[in-house]
Protein backbone atom coordinates (compact mmCIF):
# COMPACT_ATOMS: atom_id res chain seq x y z
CA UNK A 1 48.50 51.80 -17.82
CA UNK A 2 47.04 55.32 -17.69
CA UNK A 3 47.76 58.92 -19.06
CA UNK A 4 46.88 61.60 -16.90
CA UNK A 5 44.57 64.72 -18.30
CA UNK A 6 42.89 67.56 -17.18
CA UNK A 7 39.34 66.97 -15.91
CA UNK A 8 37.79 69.28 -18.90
CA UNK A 9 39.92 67.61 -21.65
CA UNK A 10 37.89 65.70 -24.92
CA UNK A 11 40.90 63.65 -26.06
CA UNK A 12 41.25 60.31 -27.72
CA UNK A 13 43.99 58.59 -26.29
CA UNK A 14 45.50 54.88 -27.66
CA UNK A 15 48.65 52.58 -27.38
CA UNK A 16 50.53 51.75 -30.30
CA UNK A 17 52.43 48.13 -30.63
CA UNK A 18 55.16 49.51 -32.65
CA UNK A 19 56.53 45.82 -33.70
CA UNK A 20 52.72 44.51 -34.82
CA UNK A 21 50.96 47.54 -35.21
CA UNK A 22 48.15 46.92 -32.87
CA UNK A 23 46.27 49.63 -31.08
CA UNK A 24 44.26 49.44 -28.21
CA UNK A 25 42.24 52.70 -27.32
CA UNK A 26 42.02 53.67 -23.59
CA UNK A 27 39.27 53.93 -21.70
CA UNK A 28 38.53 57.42 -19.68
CA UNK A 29 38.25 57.47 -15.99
CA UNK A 30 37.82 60.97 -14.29
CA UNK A 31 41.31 62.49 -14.53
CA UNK A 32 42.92 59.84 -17.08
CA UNK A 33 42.57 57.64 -19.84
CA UNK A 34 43.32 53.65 -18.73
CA UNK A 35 44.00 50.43 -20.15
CA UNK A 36 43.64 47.17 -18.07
CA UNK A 37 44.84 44.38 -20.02
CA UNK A 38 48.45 42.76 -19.67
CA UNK A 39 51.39 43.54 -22.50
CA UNK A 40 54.07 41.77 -23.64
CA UNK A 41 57.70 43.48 -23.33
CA UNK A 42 58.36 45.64 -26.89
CA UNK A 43 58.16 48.94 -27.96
CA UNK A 44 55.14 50.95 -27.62
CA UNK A 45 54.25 54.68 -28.17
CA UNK A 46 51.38 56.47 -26.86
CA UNK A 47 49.40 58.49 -28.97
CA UNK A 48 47.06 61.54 -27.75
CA UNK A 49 44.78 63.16 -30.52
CA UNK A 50 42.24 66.06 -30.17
CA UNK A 51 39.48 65.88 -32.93
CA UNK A 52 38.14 68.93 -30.85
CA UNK A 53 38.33 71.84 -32.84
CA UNK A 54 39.28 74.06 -30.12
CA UNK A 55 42.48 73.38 -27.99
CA UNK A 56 42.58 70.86 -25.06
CA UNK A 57 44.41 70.79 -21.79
CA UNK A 58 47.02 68.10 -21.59
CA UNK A 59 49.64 67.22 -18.35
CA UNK A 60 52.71 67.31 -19.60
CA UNK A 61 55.75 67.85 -17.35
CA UNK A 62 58.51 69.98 -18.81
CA UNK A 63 62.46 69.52 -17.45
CA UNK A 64 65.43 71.57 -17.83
CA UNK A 65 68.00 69.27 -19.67
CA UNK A 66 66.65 66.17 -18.60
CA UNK A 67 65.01 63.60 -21.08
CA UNK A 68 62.72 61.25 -19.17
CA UNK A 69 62.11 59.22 -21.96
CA UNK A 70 64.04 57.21 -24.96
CA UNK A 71 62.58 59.23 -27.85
CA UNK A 72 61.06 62.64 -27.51
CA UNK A 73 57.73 63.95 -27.07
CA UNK A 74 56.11 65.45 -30.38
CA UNK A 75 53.17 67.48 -30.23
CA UNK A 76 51.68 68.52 -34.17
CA UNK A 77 55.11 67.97 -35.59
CA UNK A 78 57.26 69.73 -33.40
CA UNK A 79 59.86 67.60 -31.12
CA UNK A 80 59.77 68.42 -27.12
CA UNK A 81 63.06 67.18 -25.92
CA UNK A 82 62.63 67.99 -22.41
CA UNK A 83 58.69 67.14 -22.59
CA UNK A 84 57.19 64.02 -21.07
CA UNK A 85 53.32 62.88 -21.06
CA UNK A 86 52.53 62.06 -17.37
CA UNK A 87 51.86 58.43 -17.41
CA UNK A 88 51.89 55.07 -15.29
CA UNK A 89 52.50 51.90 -16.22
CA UNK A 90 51.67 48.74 -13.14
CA UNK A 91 53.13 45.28 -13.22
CA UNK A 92 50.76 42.94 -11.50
CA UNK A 93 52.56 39.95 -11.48
């Protein structure tokens, strides 16, 4: 899978196993943070932190009314409901 971000972003960016609570931290890779490795079906949740202490640019693509995902995006606290991180996820089977 990857996440995309901005060239000049400092960002640590992992997956979350939300039924076993294992994390797995991706890798950065010119424009976007990746993880090769295969996953089981489940519920996941990606989770971008800046330990910057000066803002970061992030791709995020905003919609009018439209929800792209099953649970909101929520950036510091605050709930985006028409927010979505810009990701990819490839089945190579």
């Amino acid at each position: 899978m990857s996440v995309q971000i901005h060239q000049d972003s400092s960002l640590k960016v992992s997956l979350h196993d939300q039924q076993n609570g294992q994390t797995w931290h991706l890798k950065r890779r010119g424009d976007s943070y990746r993880l090769s490795r295969s996953l089981k079906a489940g519920n996941y949740q990606i989770r971008v932190a800046n330990q910057a202490s000066q803002k970061q640019p992030i791709a995020i693509l905003k919609t009018d009314h439209y929800q792209m995902a099953g649970t909101s995006l929520v950036i510091a606290g605050q709930v985006q409901k028409d927010a979505s991180l810009i990701y990819l996820v490839r089945n190579y089977q």
